[in-house]
Protein backbone atom coordinates (compact mmCIF):
# COMPACT_ATOMS: atom_id res chain seq x y z
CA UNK A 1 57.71 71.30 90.46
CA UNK A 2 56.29 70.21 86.86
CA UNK A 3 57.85 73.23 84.86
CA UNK A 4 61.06 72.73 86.50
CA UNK A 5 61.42 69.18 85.33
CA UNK A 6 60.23 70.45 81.73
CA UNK A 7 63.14 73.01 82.01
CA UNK A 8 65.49 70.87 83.06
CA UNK A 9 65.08 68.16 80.00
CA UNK A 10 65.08 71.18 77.59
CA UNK A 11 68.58 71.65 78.89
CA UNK A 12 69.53 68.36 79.16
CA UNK A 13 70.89 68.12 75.59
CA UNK A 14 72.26 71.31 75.65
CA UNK A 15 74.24 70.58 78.88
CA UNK A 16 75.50 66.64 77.48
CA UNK A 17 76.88 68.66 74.34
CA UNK A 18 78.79 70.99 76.58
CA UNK A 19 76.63 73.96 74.90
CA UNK A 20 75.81 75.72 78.06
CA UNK A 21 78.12 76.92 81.34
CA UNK A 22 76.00 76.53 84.74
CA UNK A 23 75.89 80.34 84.72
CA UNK A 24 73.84 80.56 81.19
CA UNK A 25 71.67 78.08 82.33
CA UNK A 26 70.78 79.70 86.00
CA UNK A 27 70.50 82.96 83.23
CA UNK A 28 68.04 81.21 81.44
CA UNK A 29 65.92 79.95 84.55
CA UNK A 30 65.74 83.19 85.99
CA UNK A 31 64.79 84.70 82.14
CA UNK A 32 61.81 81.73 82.44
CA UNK A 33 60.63 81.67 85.69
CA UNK A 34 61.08 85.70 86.90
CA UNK A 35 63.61 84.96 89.90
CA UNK A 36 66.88 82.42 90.84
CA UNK A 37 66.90 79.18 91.27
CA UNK A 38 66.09 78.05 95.41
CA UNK A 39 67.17 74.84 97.43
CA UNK A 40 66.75 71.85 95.40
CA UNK A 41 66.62 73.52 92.09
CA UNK A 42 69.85 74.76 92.30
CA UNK A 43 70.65 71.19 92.92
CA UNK A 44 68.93 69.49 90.90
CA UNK A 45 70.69 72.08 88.07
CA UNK A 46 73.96 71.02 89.43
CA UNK A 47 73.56 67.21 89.65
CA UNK A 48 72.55 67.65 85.71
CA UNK A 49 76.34 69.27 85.38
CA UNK A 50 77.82 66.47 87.27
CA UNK A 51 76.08 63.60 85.45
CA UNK A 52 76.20 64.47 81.65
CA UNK A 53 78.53 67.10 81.13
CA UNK A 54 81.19 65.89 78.79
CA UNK A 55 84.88 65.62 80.48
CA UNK A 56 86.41 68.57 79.34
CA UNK A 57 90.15 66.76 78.98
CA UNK A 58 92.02 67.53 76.30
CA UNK A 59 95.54 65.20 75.50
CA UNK A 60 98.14 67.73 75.84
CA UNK A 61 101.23 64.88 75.44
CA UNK A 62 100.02 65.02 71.77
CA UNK A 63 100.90 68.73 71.34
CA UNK A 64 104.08 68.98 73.38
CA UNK A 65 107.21 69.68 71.26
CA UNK A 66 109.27 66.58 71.74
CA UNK A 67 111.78 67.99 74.08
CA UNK A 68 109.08 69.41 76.80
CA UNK A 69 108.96 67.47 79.87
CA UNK A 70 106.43 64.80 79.98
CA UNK A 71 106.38 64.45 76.51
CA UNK A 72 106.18 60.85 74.73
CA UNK A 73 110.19 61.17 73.77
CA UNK A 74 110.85 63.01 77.41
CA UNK A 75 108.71 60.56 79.79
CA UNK A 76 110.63 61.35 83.17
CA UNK A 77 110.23 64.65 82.66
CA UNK A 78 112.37 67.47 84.01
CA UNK A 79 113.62 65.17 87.33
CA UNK A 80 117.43 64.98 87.11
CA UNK A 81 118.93 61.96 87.33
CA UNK A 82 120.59 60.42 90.41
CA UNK A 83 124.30 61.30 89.23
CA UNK A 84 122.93 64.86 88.01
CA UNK A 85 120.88 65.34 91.82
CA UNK A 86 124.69 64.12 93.13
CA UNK A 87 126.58 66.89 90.77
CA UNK A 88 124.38 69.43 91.79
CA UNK A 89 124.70 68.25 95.16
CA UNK A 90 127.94 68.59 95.84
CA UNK A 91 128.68 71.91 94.20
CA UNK A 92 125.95 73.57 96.45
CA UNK A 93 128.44 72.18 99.37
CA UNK A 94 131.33 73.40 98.01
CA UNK A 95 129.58 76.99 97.48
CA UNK A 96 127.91 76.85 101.20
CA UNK A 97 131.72 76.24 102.09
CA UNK A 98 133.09 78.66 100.34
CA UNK A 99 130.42 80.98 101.80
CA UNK A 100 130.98 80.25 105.41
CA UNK A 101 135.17 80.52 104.74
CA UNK A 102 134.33 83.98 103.36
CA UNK A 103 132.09 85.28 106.24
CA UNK A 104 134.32 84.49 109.34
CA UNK A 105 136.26 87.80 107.99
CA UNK A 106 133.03 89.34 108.48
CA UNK A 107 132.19 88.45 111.89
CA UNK A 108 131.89 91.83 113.86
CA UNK A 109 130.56 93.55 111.06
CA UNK A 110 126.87 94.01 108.75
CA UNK A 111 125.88 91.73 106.86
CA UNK A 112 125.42 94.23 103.98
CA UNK A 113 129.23 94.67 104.16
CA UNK A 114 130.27 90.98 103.41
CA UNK A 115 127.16 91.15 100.65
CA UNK A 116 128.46 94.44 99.32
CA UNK A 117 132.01 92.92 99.01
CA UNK A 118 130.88 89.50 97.33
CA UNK A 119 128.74 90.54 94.93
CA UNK A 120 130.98 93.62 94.04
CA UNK A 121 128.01 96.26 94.90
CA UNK A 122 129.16 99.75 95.62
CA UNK A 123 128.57 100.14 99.44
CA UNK A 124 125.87 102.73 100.11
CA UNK A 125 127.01 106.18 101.48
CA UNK A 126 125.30 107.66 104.37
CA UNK A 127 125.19 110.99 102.92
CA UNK A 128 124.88 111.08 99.34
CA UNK A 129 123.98 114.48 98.84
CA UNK A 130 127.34 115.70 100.64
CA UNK A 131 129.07 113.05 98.84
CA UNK A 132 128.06 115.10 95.54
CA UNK A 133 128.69 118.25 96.73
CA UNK A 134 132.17 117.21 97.86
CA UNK A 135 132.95 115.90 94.94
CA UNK A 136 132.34 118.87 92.96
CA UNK A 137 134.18 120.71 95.40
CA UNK A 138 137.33 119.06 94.97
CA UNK A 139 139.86 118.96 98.32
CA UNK A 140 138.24 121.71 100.31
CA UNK A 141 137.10 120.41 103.45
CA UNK A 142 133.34 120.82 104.50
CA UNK A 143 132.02 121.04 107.88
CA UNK A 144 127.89 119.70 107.18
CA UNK A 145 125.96 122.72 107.74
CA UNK A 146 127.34 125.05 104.95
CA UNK A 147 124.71 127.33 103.80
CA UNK A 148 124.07 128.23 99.67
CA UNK A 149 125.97 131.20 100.01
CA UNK A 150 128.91 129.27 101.51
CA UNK A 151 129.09 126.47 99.09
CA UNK A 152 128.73 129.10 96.13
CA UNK A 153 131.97 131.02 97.46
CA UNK A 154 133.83 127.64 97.14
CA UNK A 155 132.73 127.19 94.02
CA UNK A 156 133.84 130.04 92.68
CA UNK A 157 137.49 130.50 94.94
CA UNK A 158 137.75 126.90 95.91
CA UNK A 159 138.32 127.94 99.16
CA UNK A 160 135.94 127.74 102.51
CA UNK A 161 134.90 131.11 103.73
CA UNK A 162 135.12 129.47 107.06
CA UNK A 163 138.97 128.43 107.01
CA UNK A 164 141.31 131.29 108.42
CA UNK A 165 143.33 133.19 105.41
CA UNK A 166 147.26 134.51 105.48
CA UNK A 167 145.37 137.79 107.41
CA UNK A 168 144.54 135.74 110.94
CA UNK A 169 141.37 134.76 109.82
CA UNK A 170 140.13 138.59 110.02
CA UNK A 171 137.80 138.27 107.36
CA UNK A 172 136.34 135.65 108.86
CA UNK A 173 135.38 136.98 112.36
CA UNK A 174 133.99 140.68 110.71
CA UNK A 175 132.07 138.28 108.28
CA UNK A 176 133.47 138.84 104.84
């Protein structure tokens, strides 16, 4: 137990100037001794931390700019005041009424349709990709399950290979 003692009061200076972290000094007793501290030297090592280390507080108010919060020209900080807390207050009301007047249209539907419609978001198609195509298309009317060679005769007659022609729809039925 002697040469722990000895170790200890060559790091008690070190440890009062706030020279050494716990970790260098359970470093440095496993660099002496050949293993880790056990039981009460871990302890012991740890009551030397709590007793002399310096406090490690530095005075912040000091350094703040004068408008931060807390600072010695801003001592309440960022709390509003009671006629501010009353402002807010009553415009959070007046929004939640607003709200609820807005959402009674909504009643049998999704709630993404009344948030579409207030925020002014695009609602969401169910089928993009035929969306597109459509699009591109221009009037011709498509039935979902047109295959490439379909959709590249619209493209280039604008008209559906499926819909019947001035003929009776002849070249439809023999596949032309």
């Amino acid at each position: 137990m002697r040469p722990f003692l000895l170790f200890l009061e060559n790091m008690r200076p070190l440890i009062q100037a706030g020279k050494v972290a716990f970790d260098d000094v359970i470093k440095l007793f496993n660099k002496q001794f050949g293993r880790n501290p056990e039981g009460m030297e871990v302890i012991g090592i740890r009551k030397e931390f709590t007793k002399e280390a310096p406090a490690q507080v530095i005075d912040i108010k000091s350094k703040l700019p004068a408008t931060a919060p807390y600072s010695e020209k801003n001592p309440k900080g960022w709390m509003p005041s009671a006629e501010e807390e009353s402002s807010m207050m009553g415009r959070l009301k007046s929004k939640i009424e607003d709200l609820k007047e807005q959402s009674s249209k909504y009643k049998d539907q999704s709630v993404g349709d009344f948030v579409s419609d207030y925020f002014g978001i695009s609602k969401k198609s169910q089928t993009p990709v035929t969306d597109k195509i459509q699009k591109k298309l221009g009037d011709v009317k498509l039935y979902g399950d047109e295959t490439f060679e379909e959709l590249q005769t619209i493209i280039d007659t604008g008209v559906h290979p499926r819909t019947k022609n001035s003929e009776g729809g002849l070249n439809y039925l023999m596949g032309m």
